[in-house]
C-alpha atoms as a PDB file:
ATOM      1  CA  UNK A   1      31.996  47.623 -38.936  1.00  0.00           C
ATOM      2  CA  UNK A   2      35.521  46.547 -37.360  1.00  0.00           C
ATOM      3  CA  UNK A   3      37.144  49.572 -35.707  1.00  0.00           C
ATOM      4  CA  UNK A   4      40.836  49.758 -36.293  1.00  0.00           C
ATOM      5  CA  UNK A   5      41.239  50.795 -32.422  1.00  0.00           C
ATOM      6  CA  UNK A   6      39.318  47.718 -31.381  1.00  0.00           C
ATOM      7  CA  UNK A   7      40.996  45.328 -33.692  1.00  0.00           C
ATOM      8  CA  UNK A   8      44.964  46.708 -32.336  1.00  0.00           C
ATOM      9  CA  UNK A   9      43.403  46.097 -28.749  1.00  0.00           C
ATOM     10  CA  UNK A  10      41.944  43.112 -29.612  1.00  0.00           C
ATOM     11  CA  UNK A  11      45.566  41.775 -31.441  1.00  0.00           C
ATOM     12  CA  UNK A  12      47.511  43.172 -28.291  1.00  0.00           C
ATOM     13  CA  UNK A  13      45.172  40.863 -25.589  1.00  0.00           C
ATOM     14  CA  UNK A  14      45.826  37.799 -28.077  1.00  0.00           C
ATOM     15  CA  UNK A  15      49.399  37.960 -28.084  1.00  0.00           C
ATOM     16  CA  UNK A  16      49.926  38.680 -24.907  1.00  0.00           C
ATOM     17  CA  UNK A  17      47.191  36.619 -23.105  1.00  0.00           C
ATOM     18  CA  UNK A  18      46.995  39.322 -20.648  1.00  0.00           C
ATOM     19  CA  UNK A  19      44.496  42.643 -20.813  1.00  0.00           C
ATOM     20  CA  UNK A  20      47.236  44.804 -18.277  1.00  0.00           C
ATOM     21  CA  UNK A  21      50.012  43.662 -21.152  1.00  0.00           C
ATOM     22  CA  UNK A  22      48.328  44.870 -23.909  1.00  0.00           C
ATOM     23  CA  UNK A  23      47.335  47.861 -22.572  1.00  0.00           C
ATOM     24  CA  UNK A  24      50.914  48.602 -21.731  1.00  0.00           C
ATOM     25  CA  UNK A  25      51.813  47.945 -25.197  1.00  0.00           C
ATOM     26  CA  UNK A  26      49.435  49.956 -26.486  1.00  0.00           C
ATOM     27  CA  UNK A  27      49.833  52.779 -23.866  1.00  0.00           C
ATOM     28  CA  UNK A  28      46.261  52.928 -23.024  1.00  0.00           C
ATOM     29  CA  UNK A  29      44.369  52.027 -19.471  1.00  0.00           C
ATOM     30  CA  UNK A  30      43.494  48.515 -19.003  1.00  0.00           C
ATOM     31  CA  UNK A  31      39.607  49.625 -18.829  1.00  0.00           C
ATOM     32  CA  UNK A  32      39.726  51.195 -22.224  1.00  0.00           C
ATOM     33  CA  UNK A  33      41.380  48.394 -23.707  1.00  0.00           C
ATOM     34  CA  UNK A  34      38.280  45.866 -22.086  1.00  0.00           C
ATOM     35  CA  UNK A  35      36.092  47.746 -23.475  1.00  0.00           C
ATOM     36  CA  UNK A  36      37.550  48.270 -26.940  1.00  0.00           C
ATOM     37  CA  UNK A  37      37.080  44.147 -27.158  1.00  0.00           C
ATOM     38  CA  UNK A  38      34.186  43.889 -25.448  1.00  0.00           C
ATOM     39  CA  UNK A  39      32.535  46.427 -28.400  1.00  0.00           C
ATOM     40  CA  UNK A  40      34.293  44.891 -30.865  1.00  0.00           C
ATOM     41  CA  UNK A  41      32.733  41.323 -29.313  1.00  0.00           C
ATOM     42  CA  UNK A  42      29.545  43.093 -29.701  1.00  0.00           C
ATOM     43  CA  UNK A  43      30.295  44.339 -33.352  1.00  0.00           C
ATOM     44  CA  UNK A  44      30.927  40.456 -34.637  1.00  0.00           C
ATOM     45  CA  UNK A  45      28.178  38.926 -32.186  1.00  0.00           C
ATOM     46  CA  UNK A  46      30.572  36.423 -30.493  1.00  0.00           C
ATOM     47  CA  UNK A  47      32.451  36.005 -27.690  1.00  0.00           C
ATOM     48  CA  UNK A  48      36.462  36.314 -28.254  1.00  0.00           C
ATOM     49  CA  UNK A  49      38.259  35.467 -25.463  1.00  0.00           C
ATOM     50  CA  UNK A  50      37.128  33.146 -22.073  1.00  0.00           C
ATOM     51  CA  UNK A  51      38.886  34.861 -19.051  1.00  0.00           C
ATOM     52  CA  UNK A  52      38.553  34.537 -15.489  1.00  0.00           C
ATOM     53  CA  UNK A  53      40.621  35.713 -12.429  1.00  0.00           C
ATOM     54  CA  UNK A  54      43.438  33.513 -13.614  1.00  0.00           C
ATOM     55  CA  UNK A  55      43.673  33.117 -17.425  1.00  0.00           C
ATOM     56  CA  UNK A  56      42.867  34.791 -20.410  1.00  0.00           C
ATOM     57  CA  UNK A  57      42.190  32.514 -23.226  1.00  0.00           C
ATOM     58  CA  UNK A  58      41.267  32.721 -27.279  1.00  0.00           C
ATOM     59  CA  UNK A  59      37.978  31.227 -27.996  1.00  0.00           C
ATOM     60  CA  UNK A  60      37.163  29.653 -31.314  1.00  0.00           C
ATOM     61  CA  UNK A  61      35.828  32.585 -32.783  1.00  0.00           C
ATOM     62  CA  UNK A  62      38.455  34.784 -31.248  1.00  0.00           C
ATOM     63  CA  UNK A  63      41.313  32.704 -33.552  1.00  0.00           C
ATOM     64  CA  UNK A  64      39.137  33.484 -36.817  1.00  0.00           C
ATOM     65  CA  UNK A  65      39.193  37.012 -35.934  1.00  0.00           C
ATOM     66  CA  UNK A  66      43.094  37.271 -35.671  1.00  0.00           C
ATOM     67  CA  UNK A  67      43.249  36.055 -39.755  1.00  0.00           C
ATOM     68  CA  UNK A  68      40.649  38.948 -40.038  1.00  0.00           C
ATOM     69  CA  UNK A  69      41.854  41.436 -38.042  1.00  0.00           C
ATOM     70  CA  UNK A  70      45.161  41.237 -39.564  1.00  0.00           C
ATOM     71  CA  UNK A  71      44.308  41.462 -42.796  1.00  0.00           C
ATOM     72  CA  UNK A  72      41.580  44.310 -41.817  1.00  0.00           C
ATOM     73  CA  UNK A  73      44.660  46.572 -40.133  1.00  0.00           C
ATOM     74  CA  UNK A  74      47.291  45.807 -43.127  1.00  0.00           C
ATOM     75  CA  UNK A  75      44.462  47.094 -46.044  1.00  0.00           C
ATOM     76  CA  UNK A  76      44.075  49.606 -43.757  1.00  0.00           C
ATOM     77  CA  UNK A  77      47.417  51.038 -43.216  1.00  0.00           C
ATOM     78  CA  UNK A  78      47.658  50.957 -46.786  1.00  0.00           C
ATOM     79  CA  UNK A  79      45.054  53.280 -47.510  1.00  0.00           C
ATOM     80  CA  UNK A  80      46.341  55.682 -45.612  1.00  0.00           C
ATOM     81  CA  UNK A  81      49.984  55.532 -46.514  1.00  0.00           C
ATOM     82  CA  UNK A  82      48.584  56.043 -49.924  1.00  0.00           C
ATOM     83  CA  UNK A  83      45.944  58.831 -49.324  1.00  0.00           C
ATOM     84  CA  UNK A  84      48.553  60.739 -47.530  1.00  0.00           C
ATOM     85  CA  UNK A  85      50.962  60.409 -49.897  1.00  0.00           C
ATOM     86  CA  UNK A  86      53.465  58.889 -47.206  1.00  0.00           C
ATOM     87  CA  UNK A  87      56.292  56.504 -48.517  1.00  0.00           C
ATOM     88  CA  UNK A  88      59.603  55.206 -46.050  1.00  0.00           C
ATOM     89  CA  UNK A  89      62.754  55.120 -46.913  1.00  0.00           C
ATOM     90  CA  UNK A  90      66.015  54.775 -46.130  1.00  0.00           C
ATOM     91  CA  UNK A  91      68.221  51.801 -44.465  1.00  0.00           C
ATOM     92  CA  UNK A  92      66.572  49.735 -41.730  1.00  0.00           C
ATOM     93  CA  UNK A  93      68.952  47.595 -39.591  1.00  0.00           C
ATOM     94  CA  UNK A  94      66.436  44.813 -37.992  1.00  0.00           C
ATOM     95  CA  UNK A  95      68.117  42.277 -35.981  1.00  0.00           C
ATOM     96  CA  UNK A  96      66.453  38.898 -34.828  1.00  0.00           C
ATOM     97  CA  UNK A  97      67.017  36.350 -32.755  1.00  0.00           C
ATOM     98  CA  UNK A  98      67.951  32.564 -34.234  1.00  0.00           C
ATOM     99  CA  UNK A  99      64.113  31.618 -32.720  1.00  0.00           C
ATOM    100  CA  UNK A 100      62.638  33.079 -35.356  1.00  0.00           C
ATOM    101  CA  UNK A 101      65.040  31.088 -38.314  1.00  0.00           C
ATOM    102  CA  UNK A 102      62.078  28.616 -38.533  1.00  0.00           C
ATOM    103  CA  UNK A 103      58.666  30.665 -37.803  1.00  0.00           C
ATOM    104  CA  UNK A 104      56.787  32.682 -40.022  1.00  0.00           C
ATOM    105  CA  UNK A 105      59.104  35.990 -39.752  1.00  0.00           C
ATOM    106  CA  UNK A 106      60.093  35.671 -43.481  1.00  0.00           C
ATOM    107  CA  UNK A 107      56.185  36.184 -44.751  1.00  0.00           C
ATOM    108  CA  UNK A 108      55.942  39.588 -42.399  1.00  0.00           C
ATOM    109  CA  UNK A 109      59.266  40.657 -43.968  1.00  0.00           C
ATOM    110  CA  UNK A 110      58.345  40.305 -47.676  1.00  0.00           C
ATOM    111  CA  UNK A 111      55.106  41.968 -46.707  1.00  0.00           C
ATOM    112  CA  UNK A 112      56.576  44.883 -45.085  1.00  0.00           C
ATOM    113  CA  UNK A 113      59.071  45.036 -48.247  1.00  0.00           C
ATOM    114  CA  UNK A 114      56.048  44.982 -50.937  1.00  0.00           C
ATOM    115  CA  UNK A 115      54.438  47.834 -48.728  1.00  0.00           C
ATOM    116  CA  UNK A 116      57.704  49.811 -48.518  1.00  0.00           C
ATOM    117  CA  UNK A 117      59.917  49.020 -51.330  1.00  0.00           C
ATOM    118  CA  UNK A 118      61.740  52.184 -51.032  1.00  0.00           C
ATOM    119  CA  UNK A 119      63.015  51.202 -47.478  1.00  0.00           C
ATOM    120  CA  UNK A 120      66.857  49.648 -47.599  1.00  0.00           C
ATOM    121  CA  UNK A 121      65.853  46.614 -44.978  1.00  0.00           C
ATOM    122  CA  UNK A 122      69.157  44.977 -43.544  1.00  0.00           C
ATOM    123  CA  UNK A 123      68.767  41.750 -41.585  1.00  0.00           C
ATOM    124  CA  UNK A 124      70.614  40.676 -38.769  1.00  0.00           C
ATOM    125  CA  UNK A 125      70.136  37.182 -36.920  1.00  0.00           C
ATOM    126  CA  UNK A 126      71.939  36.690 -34.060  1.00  0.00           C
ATOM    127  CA  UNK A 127      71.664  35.630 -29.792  1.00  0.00           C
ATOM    128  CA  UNK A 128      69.284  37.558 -28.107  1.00  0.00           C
ATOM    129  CA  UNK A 129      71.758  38.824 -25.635  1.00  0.00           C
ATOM    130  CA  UNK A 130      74.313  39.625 -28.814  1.00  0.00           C
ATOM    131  CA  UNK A 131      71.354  41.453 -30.734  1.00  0.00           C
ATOM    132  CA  UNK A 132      70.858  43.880 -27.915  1.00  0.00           C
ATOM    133  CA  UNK A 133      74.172  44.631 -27.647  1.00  0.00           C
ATOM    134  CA  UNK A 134      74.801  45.535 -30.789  1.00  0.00           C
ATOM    135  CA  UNK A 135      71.069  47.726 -30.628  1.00  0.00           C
ATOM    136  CA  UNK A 136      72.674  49.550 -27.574  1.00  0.00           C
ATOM    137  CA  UNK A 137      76.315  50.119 -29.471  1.00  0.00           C
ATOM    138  CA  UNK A 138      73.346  52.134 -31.969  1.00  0.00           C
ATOM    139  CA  UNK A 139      74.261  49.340 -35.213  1.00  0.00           C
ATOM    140  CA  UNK A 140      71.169  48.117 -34.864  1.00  0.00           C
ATOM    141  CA  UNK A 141      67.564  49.766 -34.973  1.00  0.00           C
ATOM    142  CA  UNK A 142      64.875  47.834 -34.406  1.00  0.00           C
ATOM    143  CA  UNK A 143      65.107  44.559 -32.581  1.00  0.00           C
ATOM    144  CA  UNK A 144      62.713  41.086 -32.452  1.00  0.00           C
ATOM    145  CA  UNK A 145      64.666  38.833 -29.428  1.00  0.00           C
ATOM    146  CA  UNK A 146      64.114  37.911 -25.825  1.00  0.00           C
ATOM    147  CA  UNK A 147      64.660  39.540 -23.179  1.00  0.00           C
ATOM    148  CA  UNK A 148      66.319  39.044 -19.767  1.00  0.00           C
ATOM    149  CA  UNK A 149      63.551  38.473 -16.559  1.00  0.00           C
ATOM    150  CA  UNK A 150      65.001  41.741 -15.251  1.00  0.00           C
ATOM    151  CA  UNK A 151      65.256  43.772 -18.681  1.00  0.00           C
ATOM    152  CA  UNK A 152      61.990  46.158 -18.973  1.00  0.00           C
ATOM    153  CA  UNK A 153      62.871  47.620 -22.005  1.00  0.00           C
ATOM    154  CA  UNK A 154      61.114  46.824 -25.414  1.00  0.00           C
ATOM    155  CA  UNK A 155      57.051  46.134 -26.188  1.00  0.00           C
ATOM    156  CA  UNK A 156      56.093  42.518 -25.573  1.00  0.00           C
ATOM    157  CA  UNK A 157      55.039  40.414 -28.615  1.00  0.00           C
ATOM    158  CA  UNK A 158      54.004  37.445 -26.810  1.00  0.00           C
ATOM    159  CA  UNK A 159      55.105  35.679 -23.521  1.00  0.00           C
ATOM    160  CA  UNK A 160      55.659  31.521 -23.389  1.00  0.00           C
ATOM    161  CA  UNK A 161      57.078  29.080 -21.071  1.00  0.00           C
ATOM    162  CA  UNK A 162      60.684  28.216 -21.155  1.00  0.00           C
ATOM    163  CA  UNK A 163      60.751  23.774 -21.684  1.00  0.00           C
ATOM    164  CA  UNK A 164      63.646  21.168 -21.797  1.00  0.00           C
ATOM    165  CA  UNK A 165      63.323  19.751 -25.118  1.00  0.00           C
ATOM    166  CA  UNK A 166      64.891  16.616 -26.942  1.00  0.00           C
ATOM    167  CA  UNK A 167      65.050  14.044 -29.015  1.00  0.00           C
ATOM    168  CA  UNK A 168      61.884  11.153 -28.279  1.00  0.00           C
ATOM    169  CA  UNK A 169      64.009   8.128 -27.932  1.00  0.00           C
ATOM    170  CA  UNK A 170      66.386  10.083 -25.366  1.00  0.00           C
ATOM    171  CA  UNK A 171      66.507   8.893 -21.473  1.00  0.00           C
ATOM    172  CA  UNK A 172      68.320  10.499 -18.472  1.00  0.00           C
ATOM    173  CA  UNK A 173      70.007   9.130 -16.027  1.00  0.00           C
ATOM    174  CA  UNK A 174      69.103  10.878 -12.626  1.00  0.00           C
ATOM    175  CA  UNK A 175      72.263   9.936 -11.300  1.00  0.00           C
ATOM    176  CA  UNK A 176      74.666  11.437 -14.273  1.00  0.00           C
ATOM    177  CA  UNK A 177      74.926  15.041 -14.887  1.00  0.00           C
ATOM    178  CA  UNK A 178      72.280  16.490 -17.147  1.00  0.00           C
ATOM    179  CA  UNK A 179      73.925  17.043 -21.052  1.00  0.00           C
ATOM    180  CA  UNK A 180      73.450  20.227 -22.433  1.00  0.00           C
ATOM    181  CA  UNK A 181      72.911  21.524 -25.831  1.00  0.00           C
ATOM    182  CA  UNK A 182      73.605  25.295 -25.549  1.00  0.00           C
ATOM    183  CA  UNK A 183      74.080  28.464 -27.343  1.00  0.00           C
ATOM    184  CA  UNK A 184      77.169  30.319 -26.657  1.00  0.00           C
ATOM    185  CA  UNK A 185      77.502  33.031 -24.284  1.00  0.00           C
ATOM    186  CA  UNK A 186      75.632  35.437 -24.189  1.00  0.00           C
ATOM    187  CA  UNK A 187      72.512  33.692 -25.019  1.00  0.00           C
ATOM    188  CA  UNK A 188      69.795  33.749 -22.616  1.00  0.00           C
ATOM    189  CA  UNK A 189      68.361  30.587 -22.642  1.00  0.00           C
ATOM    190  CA  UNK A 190      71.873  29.049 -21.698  1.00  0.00           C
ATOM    191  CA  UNK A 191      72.302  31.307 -18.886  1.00  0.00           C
ATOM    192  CA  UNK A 192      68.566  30.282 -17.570  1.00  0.00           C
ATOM    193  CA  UNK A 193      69.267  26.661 -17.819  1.00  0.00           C
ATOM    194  CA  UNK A 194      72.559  26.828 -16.151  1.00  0.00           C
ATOM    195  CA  UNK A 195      71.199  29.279 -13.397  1.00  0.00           C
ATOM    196  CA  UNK A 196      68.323  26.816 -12.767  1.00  0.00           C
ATOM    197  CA  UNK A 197      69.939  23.786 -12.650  1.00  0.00           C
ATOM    198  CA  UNK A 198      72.487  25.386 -10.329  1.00  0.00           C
ATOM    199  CA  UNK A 199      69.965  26.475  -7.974  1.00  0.00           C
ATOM    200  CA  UNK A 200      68.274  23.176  -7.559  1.00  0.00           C
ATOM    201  CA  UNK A 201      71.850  21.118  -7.177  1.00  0.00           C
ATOM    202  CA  UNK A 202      71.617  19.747 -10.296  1.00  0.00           C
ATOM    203  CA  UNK A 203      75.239  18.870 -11.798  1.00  0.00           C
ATOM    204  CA  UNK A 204      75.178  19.343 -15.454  1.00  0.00           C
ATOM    205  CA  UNK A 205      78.026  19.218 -18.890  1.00  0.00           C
ATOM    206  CA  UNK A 206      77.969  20.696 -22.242  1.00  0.00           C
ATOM    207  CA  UNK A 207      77.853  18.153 -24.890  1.00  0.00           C
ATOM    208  CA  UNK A 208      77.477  20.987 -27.645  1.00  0.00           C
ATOM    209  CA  UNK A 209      77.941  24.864 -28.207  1.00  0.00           C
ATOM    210  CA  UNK A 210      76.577  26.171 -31.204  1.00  0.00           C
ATOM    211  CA  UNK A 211      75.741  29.951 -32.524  1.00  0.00           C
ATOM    212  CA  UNK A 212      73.451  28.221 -35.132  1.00  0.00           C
ATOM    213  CA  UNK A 213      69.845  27.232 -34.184  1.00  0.00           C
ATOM    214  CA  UNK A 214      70.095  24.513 -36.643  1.00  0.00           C
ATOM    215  CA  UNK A 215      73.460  22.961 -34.481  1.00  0.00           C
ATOM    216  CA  UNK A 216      71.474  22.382 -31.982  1.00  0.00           C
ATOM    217  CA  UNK A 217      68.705  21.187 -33.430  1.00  0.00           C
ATOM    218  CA  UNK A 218      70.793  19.051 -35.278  1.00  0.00           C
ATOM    219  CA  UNK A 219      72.666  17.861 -31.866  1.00  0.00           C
ATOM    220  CA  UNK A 220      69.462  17.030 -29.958  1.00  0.00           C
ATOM    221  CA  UNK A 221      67.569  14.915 -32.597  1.00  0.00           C
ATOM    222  CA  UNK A 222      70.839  12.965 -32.305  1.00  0.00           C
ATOM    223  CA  UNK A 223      69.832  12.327 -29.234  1.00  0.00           C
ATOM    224  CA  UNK A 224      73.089  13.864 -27.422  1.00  0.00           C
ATOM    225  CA  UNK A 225      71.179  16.044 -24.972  1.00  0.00           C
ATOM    226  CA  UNK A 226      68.309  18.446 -23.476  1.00  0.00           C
ATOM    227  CA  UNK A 227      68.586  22.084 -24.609  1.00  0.00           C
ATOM    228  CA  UNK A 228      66.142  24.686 -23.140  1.00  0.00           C
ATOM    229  CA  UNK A 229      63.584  26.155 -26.226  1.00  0.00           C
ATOM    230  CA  UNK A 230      60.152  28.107 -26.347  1.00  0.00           C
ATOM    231  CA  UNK A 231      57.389  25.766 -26.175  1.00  0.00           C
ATOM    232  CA  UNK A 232      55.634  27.364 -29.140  1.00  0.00           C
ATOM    233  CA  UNK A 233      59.163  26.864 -31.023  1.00  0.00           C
ATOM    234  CA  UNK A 234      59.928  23.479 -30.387  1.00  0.00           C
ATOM    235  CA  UNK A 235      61.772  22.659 -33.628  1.00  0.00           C
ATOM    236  CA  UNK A 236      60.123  19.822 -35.589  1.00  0.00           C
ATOM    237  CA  UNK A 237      61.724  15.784 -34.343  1.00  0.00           C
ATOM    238  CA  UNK A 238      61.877  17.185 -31.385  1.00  0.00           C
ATOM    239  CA  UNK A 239      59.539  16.935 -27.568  1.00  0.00           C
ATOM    240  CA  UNK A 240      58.746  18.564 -24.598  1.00  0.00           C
ATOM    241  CA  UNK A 241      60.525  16.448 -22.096  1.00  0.00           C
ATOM    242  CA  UNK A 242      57.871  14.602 -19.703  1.00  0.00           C
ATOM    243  CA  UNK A 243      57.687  15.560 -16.193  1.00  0.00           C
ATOM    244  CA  UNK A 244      58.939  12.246 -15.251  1.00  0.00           C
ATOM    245  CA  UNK A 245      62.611  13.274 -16.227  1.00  0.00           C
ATOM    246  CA  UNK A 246      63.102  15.163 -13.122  1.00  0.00           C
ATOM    247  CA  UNK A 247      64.338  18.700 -14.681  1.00  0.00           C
ATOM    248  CA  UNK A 248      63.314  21.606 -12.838  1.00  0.00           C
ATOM    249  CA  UNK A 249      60.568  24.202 -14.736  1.00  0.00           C
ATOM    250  CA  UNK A 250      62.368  27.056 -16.337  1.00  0.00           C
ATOM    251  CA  UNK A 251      59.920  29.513 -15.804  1.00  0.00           C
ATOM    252  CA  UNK A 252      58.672  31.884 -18.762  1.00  0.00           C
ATOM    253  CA  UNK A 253      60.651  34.103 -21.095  1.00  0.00           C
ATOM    254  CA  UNK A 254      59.253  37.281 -23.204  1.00  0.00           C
ATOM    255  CA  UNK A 255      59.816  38.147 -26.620  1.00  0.00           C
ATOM    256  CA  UNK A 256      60.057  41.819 -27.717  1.00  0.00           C
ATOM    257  CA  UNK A 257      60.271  44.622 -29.389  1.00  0.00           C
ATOM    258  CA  UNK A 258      63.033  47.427 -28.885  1.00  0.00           C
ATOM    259  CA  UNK A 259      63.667  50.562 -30.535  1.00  0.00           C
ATOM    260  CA  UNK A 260      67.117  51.795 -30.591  1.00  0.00           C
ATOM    261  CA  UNK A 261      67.894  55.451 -28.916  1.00  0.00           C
ATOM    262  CA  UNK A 262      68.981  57.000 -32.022  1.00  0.00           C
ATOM    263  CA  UNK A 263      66.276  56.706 -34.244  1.00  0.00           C
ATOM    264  CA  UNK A 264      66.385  60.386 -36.420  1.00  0.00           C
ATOM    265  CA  UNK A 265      65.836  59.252 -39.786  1.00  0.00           C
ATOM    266  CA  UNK A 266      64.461  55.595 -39.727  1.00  0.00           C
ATOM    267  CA  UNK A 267      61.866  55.977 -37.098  1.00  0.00           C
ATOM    268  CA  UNK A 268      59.364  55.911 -39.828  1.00  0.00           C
ATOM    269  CA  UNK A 269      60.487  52.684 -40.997  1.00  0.00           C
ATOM    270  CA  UNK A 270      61.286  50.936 -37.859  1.00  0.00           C
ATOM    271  CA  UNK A 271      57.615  51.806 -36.285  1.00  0.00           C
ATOM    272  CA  UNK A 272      55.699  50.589 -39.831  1.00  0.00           C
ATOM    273  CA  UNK A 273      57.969  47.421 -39.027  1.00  0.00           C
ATOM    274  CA  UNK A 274      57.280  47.457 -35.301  1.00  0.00           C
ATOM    275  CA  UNK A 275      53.773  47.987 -36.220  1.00  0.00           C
ATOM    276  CA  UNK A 276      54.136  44.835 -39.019  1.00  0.00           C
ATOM    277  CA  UNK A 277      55.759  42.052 -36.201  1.00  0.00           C
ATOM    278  CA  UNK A 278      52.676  43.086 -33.781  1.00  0.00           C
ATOM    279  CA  UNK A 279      50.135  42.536 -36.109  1.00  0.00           C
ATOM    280  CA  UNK A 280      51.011  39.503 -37.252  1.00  0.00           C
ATOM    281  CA  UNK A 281      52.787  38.688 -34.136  1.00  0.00           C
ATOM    282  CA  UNK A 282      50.884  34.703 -33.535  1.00  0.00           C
ATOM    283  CA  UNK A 283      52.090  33.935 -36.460  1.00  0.00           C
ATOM    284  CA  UNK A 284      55.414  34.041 -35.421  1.00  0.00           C
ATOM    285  CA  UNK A 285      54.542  31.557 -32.477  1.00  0.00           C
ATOM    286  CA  UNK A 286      54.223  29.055 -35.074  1.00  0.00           C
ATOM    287  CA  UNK A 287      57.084  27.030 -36.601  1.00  0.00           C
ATOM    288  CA  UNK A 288      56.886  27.090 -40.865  1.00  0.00           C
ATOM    289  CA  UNK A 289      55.662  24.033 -42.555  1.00  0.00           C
END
C-alpha cells in the first residue's frame, strides 16, 4: 500500500532533484521527508532515486512511479472531495508564463476543470516578470512563471539550467557581437542574458523583440540569432548551442508557484490548482508532441 504522504514527498524530491527543496515545499524537515521515500522504496521493493553528496537522481523505477504516483494522489483527492461533500467555486485568475505555451500545462488544466467544473478558471499567459506584477497589483491569483535569482517567494516546481539555444545550421563569429533573440522587458531571461554577457565583456545586439514565444521561436530557426531558453523547453528545430561557441553559462533559473496576498474566497481553488501543477509538475518539463 502507497501512502499518500510518501507519494507527495516522493513527487516533491523528483521535481526538485533536491531532498532540502522538497521538504521546503512541503513544509516538513528534510529527515522526515528521507524517510517518507525511503518507506515508500521499501513499500514497492525498489530503489527510486541514486543520490550521493552531490546529486540526486531518478532511477528507472523511480520514473514509473511518478505515472503511478500521480495517478494514485489525483483518485485520491477525488475521493475525498466527494466523501466530504466539498466542491470549488468561483473565478480563478491563473497566470502563466509563455514557457509553458508548448508543454503539457493544457492536460493539467482540463483535468483540474473536469474535477472542478463549478470553478470560473481565467487564463492569463504572459512574461514572467509581467505575470508577477500583475499577481502583486492582486489581478492575478495563482501564478506558474520564473522567478528572479533573488525573489524567494513562491513553492518551487522544478529547477533547470538556463542554455543559449538556436537554430543547427547557425555559426558565430567570435569577433561580431552576439545577436539576440529576446523577450521584451521585463522578461527574465532577457535581463539574464544581457547581465551575463555584460559581465564577461561580451558586446551583443538585438536582432528581434517579441512578447510571443512563438516570435522567437520563429526568429531563431531562421537562423537570425541565440536566445536564452530552459533546457527542458528547448522548442522543437531548435539546439543547445555547443560549448565550442564561446557563450558564457547562464546559470540556473526556478520555476514556481505563488499565491497572491488576497486570497479570501478562491483559496480553495487556487490550492486544488497549486496542488494539480505539483503533482503533475515533470510533465510540464516536457515539450507536447
Amino acid at each position: 500500500m502507497y501512502e499518500p504522504t510518501q507519494l507527495r514527498s516522493f513527487l516533491a524530491v523528483a521535481q526538485t532533484l533536491s531532498f532540502t527543496q522538497a521538504a521546503r515545499r512541503l513544509g516538513l524537515r528534510q529527515s522526515t521527508v528521507s524517510q517518507h521515500v525511503r518507506r515508500l522504496e521499501d513499500a514497492a521493493g525498489r530503489q527510486l532515486f541514486s543520490r550521493d553528496t552531490h546529486a540526486v537522481e531518478l532511477t528507472g523505477d523511480g520514473e514509473a512511479m511518478l505515472g503511478f504516483a500521480r495517478r494514485i494522489l489525483a483518485v485520491h483527492e477525488q475521493a475525498t472531495a466527494f466523501f466530504t461533500g466539498t466542491r470549488l467555486g468561483g473565478r480563478l485568475r491563473f497566470g502563466a508564463s509563455e514557457d509553458f505555451v508548448l508543454t503539457r500545462l493544457p492536460e493539467i488544466l482540463e483535468s483540474f476543470r473536469e474535477d472542478h467544473p463549478e470553478v470560473d478558471l481565467e487564463l492569463t499567459v504572459e512574461l514572467s516578470g509581467t505575470l508577477h506584477e500583475r499577481l502583486a497589483a492582486g489581478k492575478l491569483d495563482l501564478v506558474l512563471a520564473k522567478r528572479r535569482p533573488e525573489d524567494t517567494r513562491g513553492t518551487l516546481v522544478w529547477r533547470d539550467d538556463l542554455v543559449w539555444i538556436g537554430a543547427e545550421r547557425l555559426r558565430l563569429d567570435a569577433d561580431r557581437p552576439v545577436p539576440l533573440i529576446v523577450y521584451p522587458p521585463p522578461g527574465l531571461t532577457r535581463a539574464r542574458a544581457l547581465e551575463v554577457l555584460e559581465r564577461h565583456g561580451r558586446p551583443w545586439r538585438i536582432v528581434c523583440t517579441s512578447g510571443s514565444l512563438n516570435g522567437l521561436v520563429a526568429a531563431a530557426r531562421a537562423g537570425l540569432g541565440v536566445m536564452a531558453h530552459s533546457r527542458r523547453l528547448i522548442p522543437p528545430g531548435l539546439l543547445r548551442l555547443p560549448e565550442r561557441s564561446g557563450l558564457p553559462e547562464l546559470g540556473k533559473v526556478d520555476f514556481v508557484l505563488a499565491h497572491g496576498s488576497h486570497r479570501g474566497a478562491t483559496e480553495g481553488a487556487a490550492n486544488a490548482l497549486a496542488a494539480a501543477v505539483l503533482a503533475g509538475g515533470e510533465r510540464l518539463g516536457r515539450r507536447d508532441g
